[in-house]
Every structure is written in structure tokens, then in C-alpha cells.
Protein backbone atom coordinates (compact mmCIF):
# COMPACT_ATOMS: atom_id res chain seq x y z
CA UNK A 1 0.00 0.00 0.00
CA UNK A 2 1.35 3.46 -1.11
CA UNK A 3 1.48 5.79 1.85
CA UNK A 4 2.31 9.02 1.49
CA UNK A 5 4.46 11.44 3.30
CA UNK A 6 2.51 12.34 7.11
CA UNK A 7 2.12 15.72 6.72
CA UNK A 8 0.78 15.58 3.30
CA UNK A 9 -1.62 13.27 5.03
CA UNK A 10 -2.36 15.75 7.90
CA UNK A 11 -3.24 18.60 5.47
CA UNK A 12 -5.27 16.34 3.34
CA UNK A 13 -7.32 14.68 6.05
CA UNK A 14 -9.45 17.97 7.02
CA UNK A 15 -11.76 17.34 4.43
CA UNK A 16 -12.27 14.34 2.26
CA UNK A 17 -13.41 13.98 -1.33
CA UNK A 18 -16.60 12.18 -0.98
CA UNK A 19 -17.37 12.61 -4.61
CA UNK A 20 -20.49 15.04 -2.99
CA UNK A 21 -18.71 17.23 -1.42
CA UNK A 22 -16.16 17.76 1.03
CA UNK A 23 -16.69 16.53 4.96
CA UNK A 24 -14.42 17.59 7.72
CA UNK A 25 -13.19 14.88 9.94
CA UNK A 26 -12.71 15.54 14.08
CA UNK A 27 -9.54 16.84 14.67
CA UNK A 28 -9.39 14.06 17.12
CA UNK A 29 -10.11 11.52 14.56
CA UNK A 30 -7.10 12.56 12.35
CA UNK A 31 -4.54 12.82 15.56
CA UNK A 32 -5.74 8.86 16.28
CA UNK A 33 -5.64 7.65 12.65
CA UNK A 34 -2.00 9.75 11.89
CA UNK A 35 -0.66 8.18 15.45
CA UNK A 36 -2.06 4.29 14.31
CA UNK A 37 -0.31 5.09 10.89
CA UNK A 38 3.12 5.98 12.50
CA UNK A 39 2.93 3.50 15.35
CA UNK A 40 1.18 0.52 13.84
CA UNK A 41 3.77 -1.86 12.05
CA UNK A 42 6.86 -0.43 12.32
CA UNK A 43 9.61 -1.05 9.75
CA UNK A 44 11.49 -4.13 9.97
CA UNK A 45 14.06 -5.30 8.12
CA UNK A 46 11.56 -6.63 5.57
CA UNK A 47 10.92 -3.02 4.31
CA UNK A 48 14.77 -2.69 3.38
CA UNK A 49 15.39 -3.19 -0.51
CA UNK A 50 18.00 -3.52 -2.85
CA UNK A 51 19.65 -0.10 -2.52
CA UNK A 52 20.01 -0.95 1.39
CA UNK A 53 17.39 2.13 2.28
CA UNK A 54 15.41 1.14 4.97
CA UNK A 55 11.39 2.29 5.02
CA UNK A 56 11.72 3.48 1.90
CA UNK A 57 8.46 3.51 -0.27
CA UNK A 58 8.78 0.20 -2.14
CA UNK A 59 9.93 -1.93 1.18
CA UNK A 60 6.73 -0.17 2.77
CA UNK A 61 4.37 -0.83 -0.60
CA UNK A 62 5.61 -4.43 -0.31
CA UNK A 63 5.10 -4.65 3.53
CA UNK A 64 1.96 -3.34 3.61
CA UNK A 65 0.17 -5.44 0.92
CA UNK A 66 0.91 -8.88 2.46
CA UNK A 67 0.05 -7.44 6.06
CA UNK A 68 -2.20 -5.09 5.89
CA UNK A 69 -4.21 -3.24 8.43
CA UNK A 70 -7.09 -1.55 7.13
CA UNK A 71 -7.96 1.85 8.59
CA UNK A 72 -10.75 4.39 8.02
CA UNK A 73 -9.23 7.30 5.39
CA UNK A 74 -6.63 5.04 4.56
CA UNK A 75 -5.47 5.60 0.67
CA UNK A 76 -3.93 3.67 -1.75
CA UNK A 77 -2.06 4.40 -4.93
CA UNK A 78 -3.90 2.22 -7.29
CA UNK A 79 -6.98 -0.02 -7.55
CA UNK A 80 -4.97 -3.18 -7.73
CA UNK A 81 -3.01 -2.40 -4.74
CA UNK A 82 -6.59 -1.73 -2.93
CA UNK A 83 -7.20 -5.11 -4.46
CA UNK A 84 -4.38 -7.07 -3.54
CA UNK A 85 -4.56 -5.69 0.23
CA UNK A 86 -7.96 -7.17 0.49
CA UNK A 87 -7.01 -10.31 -0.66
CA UNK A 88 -4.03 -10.27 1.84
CA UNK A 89 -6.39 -9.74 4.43
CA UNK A 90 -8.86 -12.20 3.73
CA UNK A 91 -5.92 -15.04 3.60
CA UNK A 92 -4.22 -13.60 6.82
CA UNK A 93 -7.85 -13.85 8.72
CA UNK A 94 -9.01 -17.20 6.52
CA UNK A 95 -11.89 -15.69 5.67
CA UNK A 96 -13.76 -15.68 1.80
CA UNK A 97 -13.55 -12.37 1.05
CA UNK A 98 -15.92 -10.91 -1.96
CA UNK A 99 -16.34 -8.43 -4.16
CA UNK A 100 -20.04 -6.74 -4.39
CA UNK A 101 -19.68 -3.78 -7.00
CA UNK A 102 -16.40 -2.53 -8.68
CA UNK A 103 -16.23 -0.33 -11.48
CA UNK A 104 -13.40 2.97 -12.27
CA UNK A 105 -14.74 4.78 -9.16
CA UNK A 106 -15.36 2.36 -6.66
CA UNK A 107 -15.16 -0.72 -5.09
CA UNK A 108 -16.66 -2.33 -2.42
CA UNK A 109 -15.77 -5.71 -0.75
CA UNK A 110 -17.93 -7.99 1.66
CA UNK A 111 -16.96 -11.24 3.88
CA UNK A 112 -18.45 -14.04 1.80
CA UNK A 113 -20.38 -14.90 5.03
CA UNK A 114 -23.80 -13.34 4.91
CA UNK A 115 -23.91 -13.00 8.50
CA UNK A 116 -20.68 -11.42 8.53
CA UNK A 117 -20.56 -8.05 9.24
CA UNK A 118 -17.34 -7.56 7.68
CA UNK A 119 -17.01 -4.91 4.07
CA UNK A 120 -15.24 -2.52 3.06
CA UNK A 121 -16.12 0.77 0.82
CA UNK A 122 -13.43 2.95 -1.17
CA UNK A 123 -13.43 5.47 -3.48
CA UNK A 124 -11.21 7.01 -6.48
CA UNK A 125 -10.65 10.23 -5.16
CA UNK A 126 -11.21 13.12 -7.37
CA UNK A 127 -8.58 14.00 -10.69
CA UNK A 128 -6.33 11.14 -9.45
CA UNK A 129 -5.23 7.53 -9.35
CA UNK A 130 -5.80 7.29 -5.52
CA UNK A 131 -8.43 4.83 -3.72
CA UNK A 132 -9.24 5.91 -0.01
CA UNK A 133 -10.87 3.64 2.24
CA UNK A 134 -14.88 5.49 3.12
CA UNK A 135 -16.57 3.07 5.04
CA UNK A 136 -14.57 0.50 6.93
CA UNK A 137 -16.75 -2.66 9.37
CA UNK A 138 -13.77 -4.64 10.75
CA UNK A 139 -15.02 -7.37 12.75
CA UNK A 140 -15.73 -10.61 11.34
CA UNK A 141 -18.61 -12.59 13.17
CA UNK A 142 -18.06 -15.80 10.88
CA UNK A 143 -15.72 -18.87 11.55
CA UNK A 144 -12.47 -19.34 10.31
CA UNK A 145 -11.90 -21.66 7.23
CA UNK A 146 -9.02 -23.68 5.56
CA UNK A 147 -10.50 -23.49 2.19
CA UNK A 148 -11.24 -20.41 0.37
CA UNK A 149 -11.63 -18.85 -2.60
CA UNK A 150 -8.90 -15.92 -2.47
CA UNK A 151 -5.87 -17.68 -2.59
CA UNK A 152 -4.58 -17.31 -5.95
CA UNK A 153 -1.35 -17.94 -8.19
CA UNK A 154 -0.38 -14.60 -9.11
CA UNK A 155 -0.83 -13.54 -5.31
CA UNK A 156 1.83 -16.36 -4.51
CA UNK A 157 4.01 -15.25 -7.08
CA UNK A 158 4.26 -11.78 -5.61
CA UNK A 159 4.79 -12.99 -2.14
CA UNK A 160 7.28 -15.35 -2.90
CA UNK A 161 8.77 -14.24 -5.52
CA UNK A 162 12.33 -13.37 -3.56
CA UNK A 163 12.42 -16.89 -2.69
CA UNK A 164 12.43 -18.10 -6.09
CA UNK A 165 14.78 -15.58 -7.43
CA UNK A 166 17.06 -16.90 -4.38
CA UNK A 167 16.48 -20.23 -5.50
CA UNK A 168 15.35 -20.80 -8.77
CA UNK A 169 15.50 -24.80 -8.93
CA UNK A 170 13.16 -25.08 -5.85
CA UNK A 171 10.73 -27.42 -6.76
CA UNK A 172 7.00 -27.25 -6.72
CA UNK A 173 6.61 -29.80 -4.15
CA UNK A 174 8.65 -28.32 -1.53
CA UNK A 175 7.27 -24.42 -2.74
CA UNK A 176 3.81 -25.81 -1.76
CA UNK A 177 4.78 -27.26 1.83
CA UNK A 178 6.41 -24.35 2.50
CA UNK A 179 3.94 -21.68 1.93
CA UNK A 180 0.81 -24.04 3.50
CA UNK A 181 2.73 -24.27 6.46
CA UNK A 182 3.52 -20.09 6.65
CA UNK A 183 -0.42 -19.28 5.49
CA UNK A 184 -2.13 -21.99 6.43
CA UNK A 185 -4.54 -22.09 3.74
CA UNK A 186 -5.65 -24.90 0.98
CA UNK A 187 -2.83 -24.09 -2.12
CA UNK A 188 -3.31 -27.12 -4.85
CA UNK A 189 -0.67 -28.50 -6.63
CA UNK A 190 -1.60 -26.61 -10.08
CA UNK A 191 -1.79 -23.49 -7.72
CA UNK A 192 1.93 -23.71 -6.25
CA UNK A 193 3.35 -24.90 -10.63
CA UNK A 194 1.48 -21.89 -11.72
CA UNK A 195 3.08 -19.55 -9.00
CA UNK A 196 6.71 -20.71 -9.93
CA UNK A 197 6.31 -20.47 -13.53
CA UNK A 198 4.51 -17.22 -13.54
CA UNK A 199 7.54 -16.33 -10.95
CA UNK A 200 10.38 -17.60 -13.29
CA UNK A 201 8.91 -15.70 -16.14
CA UNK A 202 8.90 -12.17 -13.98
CA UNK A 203 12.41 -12.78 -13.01
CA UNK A 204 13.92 -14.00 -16.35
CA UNK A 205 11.63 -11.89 -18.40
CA UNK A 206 10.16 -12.41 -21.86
CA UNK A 207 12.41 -13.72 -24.52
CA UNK A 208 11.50 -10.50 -27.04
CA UNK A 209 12.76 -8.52 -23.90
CA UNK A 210 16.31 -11.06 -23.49
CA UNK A 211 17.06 -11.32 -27.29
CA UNK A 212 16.45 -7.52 -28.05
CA UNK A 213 19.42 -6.79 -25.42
CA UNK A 214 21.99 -9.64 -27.04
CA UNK A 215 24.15 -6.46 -28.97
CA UNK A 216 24.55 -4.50 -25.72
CA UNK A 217 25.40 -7.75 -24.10
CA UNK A 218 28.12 -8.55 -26.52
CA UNK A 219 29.61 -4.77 -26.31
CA UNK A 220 29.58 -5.25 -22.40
CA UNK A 221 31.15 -8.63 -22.60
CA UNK A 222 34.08 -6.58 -25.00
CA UNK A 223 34.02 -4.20 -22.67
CA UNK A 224 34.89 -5.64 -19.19
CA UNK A 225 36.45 -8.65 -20.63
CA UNK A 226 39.11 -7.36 -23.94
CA UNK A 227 40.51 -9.78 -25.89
CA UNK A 228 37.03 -11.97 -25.98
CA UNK A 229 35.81 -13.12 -29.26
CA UNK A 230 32.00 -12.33 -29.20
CA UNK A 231 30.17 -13.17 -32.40
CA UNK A 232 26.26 -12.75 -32.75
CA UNK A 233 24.57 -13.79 -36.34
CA UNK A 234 20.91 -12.48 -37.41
CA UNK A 235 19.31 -13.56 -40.48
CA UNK A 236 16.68 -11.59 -42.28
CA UNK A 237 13.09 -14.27 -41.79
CA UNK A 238 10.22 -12.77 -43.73
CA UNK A 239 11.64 -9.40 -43.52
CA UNK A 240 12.19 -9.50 -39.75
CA UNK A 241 15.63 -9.90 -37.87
CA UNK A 242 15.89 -12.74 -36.18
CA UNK A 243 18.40 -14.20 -34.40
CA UNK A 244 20.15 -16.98 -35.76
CA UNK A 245 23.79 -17.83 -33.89
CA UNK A 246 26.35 -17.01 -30.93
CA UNK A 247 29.40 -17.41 -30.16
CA UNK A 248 31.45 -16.52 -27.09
CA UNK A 249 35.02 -17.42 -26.19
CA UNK A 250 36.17 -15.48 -22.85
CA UNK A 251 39.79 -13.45 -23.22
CA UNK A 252 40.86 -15.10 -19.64
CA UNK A 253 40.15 -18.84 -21.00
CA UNK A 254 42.44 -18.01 -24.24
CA UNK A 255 45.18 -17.02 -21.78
CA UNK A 256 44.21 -19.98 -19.39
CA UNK A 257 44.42 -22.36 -22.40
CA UNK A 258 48.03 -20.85 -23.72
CA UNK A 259 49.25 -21.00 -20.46
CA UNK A 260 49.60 -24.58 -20.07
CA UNK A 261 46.56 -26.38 -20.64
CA UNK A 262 47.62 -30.01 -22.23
CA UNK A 263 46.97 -30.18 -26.24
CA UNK A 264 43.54 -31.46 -26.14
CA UNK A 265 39.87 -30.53 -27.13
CA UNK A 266 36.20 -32.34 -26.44
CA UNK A 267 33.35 -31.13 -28.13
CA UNK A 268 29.66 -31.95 -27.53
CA UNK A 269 26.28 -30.62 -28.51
CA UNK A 270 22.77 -30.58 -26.59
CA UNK A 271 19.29 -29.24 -27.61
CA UNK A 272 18.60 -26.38 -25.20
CA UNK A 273 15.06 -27.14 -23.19
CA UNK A 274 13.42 -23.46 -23.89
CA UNK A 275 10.56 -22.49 -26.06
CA UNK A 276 12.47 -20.67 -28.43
CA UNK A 277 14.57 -24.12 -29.11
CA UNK A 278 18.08 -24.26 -30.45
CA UNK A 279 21.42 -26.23 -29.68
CA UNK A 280 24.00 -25.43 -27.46
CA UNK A 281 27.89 -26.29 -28.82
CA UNK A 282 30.79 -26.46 -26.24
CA UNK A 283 34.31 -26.94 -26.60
CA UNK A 284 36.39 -27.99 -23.49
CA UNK A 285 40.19 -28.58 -22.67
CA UNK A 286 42.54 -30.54 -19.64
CA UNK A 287 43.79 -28.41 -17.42
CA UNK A 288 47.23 -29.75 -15.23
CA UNK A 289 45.42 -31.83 -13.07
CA UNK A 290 43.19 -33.39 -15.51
CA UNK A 291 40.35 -31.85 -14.85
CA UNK A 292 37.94 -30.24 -17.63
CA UNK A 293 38.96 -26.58 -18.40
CA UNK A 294 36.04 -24.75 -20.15
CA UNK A 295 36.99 -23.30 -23.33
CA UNK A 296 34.47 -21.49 -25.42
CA UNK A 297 30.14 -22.14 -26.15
CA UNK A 298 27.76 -21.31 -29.20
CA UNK A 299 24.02 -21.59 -29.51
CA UNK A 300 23.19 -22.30 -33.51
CA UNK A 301 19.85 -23.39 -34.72
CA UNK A 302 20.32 -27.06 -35.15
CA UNK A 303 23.38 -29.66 -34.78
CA UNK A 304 24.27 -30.06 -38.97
CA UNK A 305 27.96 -29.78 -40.81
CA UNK A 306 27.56 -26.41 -41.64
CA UNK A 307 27.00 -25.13 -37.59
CA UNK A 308 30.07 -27.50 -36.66
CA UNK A 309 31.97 -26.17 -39.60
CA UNK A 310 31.08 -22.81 -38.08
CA UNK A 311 31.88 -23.26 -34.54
CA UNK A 312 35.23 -25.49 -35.26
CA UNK A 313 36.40 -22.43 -37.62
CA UNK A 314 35.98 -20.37 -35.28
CA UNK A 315 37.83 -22.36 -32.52
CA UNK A 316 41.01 -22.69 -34.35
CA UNK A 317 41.19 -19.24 -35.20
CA UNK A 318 41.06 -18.35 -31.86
CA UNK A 319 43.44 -21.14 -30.46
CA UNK A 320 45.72 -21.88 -33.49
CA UNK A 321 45.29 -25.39 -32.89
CA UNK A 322 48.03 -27.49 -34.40
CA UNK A 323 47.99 -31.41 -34.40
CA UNK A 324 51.47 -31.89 -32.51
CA UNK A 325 50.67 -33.77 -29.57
CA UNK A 326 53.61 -35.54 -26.90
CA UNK A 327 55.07 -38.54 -28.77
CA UNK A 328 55.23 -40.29 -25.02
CA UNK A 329 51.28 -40.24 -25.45
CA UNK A 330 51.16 -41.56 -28.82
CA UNK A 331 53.19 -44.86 -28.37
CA UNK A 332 50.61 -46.01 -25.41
CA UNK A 333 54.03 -47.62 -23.74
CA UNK A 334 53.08 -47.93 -19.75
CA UNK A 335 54.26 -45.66 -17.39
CA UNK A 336 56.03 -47.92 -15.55
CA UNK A 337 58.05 -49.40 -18.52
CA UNK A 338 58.59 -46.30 -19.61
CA UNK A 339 59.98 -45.23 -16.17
CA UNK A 340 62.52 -48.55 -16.38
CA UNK A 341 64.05 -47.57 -19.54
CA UNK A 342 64.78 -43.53 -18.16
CA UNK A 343 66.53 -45.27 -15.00
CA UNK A 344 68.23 -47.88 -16.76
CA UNK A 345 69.90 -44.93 -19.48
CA UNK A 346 70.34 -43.09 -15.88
CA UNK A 347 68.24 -40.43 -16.33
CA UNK A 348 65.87 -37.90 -14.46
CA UNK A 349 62.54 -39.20 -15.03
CA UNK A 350 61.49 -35.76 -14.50
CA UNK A 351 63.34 -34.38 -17.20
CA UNK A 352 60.90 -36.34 -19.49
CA UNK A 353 57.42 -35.14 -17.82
CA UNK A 354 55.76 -32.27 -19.63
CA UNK A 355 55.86 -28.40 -18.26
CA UNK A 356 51.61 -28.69 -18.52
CA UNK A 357 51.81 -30.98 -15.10
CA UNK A 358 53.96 -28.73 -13.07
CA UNK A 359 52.38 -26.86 -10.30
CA UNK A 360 53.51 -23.10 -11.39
CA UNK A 361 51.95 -24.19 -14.73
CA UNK A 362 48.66 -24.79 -12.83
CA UNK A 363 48.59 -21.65 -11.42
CA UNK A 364 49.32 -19.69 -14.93
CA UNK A 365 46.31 -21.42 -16.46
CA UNK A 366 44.11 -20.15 -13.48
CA UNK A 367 45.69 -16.89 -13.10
CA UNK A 368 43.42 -14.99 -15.11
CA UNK A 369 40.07 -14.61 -14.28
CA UNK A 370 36.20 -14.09 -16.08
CA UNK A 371 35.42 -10.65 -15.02
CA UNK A 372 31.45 -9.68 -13.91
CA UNK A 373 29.21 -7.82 -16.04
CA UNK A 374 26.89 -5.11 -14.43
CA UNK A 375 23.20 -5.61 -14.69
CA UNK A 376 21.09 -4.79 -18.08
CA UNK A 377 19.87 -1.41 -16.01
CA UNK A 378 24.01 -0.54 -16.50
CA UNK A 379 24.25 -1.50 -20.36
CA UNK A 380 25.14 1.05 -23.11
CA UNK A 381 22.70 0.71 -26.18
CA UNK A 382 24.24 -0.46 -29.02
CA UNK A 383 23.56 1.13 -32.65
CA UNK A 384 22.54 -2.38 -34.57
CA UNK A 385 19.23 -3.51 -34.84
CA UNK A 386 18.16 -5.57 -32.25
CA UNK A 387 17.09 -9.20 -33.10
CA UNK A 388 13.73 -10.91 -32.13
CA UNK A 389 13.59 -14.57 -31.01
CA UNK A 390 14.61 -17.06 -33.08
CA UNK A 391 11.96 -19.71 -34.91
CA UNK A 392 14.11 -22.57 -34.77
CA UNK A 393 10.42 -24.50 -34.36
CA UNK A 394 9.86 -28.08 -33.17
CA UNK A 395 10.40 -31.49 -34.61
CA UNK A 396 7.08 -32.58 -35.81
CA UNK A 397 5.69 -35.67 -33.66
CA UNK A 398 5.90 -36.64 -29.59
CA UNK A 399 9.91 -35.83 -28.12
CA UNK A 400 11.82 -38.69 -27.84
CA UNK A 401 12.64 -39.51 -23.64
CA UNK A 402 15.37 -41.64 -24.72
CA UNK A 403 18.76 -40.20 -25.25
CA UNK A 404 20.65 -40.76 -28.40
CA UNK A 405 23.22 -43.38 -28.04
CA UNK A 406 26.99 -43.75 -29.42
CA UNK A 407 27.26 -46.64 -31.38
CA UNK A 408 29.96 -48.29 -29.08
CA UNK A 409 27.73 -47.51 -25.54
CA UNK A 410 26.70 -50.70 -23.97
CA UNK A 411 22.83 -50.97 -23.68
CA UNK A 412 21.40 -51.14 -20.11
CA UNK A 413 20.64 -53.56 -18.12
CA UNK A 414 17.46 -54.95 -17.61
CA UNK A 415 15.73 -54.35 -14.00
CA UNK A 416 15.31 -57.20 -11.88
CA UNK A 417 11.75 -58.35 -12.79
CA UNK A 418 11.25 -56.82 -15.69
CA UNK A 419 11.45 -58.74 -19.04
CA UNK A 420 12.30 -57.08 -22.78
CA UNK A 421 10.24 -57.64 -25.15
CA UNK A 422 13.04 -60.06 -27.44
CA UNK A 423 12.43 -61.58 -23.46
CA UNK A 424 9.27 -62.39 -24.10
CA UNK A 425 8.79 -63.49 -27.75
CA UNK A 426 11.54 -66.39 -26.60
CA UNK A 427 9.49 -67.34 -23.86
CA UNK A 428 6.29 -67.53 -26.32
CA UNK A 429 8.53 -69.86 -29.17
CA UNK A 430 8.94 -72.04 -26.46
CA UNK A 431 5.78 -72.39 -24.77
């Protein structure tokens, strides 16, 4: 709930807008409601935000709608914050709360009870935006109830939407135990999925909104990161511009990978789970320890010769990859062997081990380092057109659940008391 500054509030409150007039309130009345305002629910650490302010007016907006404590004259900014308090209210008191009349001037709420005494009336007050509370009965004479009506996804979504943005993977099972155990109210299963999807799509945004920024995220990956190789390819689709590739290869990794990395490259490819589609290409390296040393990525619009052609190109102009590898590795002669022939020509066996597994090595390949990127909020506009999703489409027919084999990977084994179906076409030949 928007409240404004107090003494804009004591100035105001001599004389209300009733739409037929103006009627003076008891100078007493205003002292008590201005003294519940300032005293009733203080600000807590809740009302803090980003910036590290605390009571500022968002913390306070946010506060106030999921506790709220209605008072006679009170105002509110909009009709959907008017709307959203009452539906706070009516799941903080688990009560069916309902709305009787609303229209661009009013609206008036009711307990769903009809021997409740409970309602509420509020008005737009005049040339503004602003709903004021004009006729407030707060006491509910009806039961409390588990189940009701007012308990809805997008209220969830609001309330919890820090939560998810904290933890993003949190699955709907454990969302929905959670908040039934903090509200104490009914939530359904397809209540708590909607919430978290409607929630993931506030705080990643809509894909127009992501792919429209991609050239001022490539300038600010140039800029706080030189030496990067940052390529993004559009492709004119019935006279729009659409995306259609990307490739990113961080300056630290290049420097990483020179430093000491040993002479060898994996590639893979996945589809990318999203609604927009497309594959995802990765290259990765060995570090010292044998360990996988990230190298660069690309997103193309399907795995063919032409996008590996693409992304490989790319890759050796950036590395210079050459096809000179140890000759110790090539023979495949045991270490041990190996080791029995330096000592028996009297050698240092260590003379024969490669710089890449020394320790200082190590640390030169992790010496330099991926530096941050501000938020979008920070990002300078770039001058090219911005691209719209791509249409890489779907594959016509049901997705397969089974993943694509290699043609050497064993198959696997079948579960104790479960039969194949080669199983059981033997057992019928021999019945």
C-alpha cells in the first residue's frame, strides 16, 4: 500500500473527497488515525530493498500489501493495490472475502459470510489515481476456514517471488509445503506450478525482452572482458531480424588455455530445453590436473555440418590449434616401462614429464580470471538492430525420452523383474 508522506496526510485529512462534497473529519479523529499510521507496524528489516534504504516507499508498498491493516481514510495508490490488500487480508484472517460492485470509481468488498458483518467501501478520489478507504466494518462474526476462494497464483508469485529468485531450482513440491505451512490455507498442486512459472517468467523476463538486449550484451562482454571473441549472427526471416547464432570465447580462458593447458579438445552438442529451441555447442580442454577446463560455447539453430563447420572455424582461429601432440602419449608404452628404460639410461625421469603438469603451470592457467558484467539497467545501447527470437520451431511428432546413443555404448541392463520384449517373444517360441 502506497502511503504518502505524514504531513501531506495531515493537510489532506481535514476534508475528504466524498465525490459530494467535502466533509471535515474531528480533529481528534485525524490525531488517532495519523498516530495508528506511525505506530502501527513499524519497519522491519523486511521493508529494506536492494539499494540498502530502509522504510523506503517500495519496502513499505511491499510490507503493507501482504500485512495489511485496514484503517478508516486510509489511501492507496492504485486499484490493484486496494485489491491485492484485500485479498491479503482475507488469507491472513481465513476468511472468503468478496467483491459486491467494482467499477473505475469504486469498489466495495464484503466477507463471503452473509452474516458477517465484515465490508469494506473505497473510493477514487477526485482527478487522481488514488483509492481511499470510506466506510470500513472490521469485525468478522463468521468462523475461520481452511478453504477459500482468495488464494490465488499470481498472489503467490508476488509474495514469494524473492524466494524463487534466491532459489530458482526449488521445486514445486517443496514451494507448496512451505507456503501451506507459513499461510495456512488450501494451495493445490496446479496453484503452487502456476506460481513458480509465472515467478520464473517475472524474473527471467520475456524472450522479445532477453534477445532484443543480445548487442549491448556482446559490447559489455568486450568491454569488461578485452581480448574476448563475441560473435552474434541475425538472419533476415520474412523481412524480420531474427536471431540466428552465438558465439562466445572469454579473453581469460584463451590465456588460461596458452598458459599450459595439455593439447587437447572435447566437443559436444545438446538441444537447449526453452521455447524458443536451439542447440548449445561447447568446446572444453585438460587443465594440469586433468580436470575439464572450459573453453568457449555457441548456440546455432540445429546440430548439422555447416554449424560445426562454423563453430570449429571459429575455434582454431582463436586457439591456433596445431595437431602436434607428446610422442610419449602416442606410443601407449606404460608408465612404468617407460619409467625402467629412463633409469636404466640413468636419467631424471622428471626431465621427461611435460611443463603442462607442473604446479607453477597450474597456477598460470588459473591466473586470469572471467570478469562480472553489471546488470542490463548498466548497459550502453548499441547502434545495430536488435534481433527478435529465433523460430528454430519443433520437430514434428511426440519428443523422444530416450537419449541418443553412441554406437559403441553398452545398452542397459534390464531391472530385476522386468522382461524385454526379445524376453518375451523367446518365452512364447517355447511355450
Amino acid at each position: 500500500m502506497a502511503i504518502r508522506d505524514i504531513s501531506i496526510y495531515v493537510e489532506q485529512l481535514g476534508e475528504i473527497d466524498t465525490g459530494e462534497g467535502s466533509v471535515g473529519l474531528p480533529d481528534e479523529g485525524v490525531v488517532r488515525w495519523v498516530d495508528d499510521i506511525v505506530t502501527h507496524n513499524p519497519p522491519t528489516e523486511s521493508d529494506e530493498v536492494e539499494d540498502g534504504s530502509s522504510g523506503s516507499s517500495k519496502g513499505r508498498k511491499m510490507f503493507w500489501i501482504f500485512d495489511p491493516t485496514f484503517l478508516l481514510g486510509m489511501l492507496f495508490s492504485t486499484k490493484s493495490e486496494l485489491k491485492k490488500a484485500i485479498q491479503s487480508h482475507a488469507i491472513k484472517t481465513k476468511r472468503h472475502i468478496i467483491c459486491t460492485k467494482s467499477d473505475p470509481n469504486m469498489y466495495y468488498a464484503k466477507c463471503g459470510d452473509k452474516k458477517c458483518a465484515w465490508s469494506l467501501h473505497a473510493r477514487k478520489m477526485k482527478d487522481e489515481c488514488t483509492f481511499q478507504i470510506r466506510n470500513y466494518n472490521p469485525k468478522h462474526t463468521c468462523s475461520k476456514t481452511f478453504n477459500f476462494k482468495n488464494v490465488k497464483s499470481s498472489w503467490l508469485c508476488d509474495k514469494y517471488l524473492d524466494k524463487f529468485k534466491s532459489d530458482p531450482k526449488r521445486t514445486v513440491k517443496g514451494f507448496r509445503m512451505d507456503a501451506v505451512n507459513e499461510i495456512r490455507c488450501h494451495i493445490s498442486r496446479d496453484q503452487a506450478y502456476r506460481a513458480k512459472r509465472r515467478a520464473l517468467k517475472n524474473l527471467e523476463g520475456s524472450p522479445e525482452y532477453q534477445y532484443s538486449r543480445l548487442w549491448d550484451y556482446v559490447d559489455e562482454i568486450r568491454r569488461t572482458n578485452p581480448e574476448s571473441t563475441v560473435i552474434l549472427g541475425t538472419e533476415d526471416v520474412g523481412g524480420e531480424n531474427r536471431f540466428s547464432r552465438f558465439y562466445v570465447y572469454f579473453g581469460a580462458l584463451k590465456i588460461g588455455f596458452g598458459e599450459g593447458c595439455r593439447k587437447i579438445i572435447g566437443v559436444d552438442g545438446c538441444h537447449l530445453k526453452r521455447p524458443n529451441g536451439g542447440i548449445l555447442l561447447t568446446a572444453v580442454g585438460v587443465d594440469p590436473n586433468n580436470n575439464l577446463y572450459p573453453i568457449s560455447y555457441a548456440v546455432v539453430n540445429r546440430e548439422a555440418r555447416e554449424t560445426w563447420e562454423w563453430f570449429l572455424i571459429l575455434l582454431n582461429e582463436d586457439l591456433g590449434i596445431s595437431n602436434q601432440v607428446e610422442k610419449w602419449d602416442l606410443t601407449g608404452i606404460p608408465c612404468k616401462h617407460a619409467n625402467s628404460a629412463i633409469c636404466n639410461q640413468k636419467d631424471d625421469p622428471e626431465d621427461y614429464v611435460a611443463d603442462c603438469y607442473s604446479v607453477q603451470t597450474y597456477k598460470r592457467v588459473y591466473a586470469s580470471a572471467i570478469m562480472p558484467i553489471g546488470g542490463d539497467n548498466m548497459w550502453t545501447e548499441s547502434c545495430f538492430i536488435p534481433p527478435l527470437p529465433p523460430n528454430f520451431g519443433r520437430r514434428s511428432g511426440r519428443p523422444s525420452r530416450a537419449r541418443r546413443r553412441d554406437p559403441d555404448e553398452p545398452m542397459m541392463k534390464i531391472k530385476k523383474g522386468k522382461r524385454s520384449y526379445m524376453e518375451a517373444e523367446k518365452a512364447t517360441d517355447h511355450s
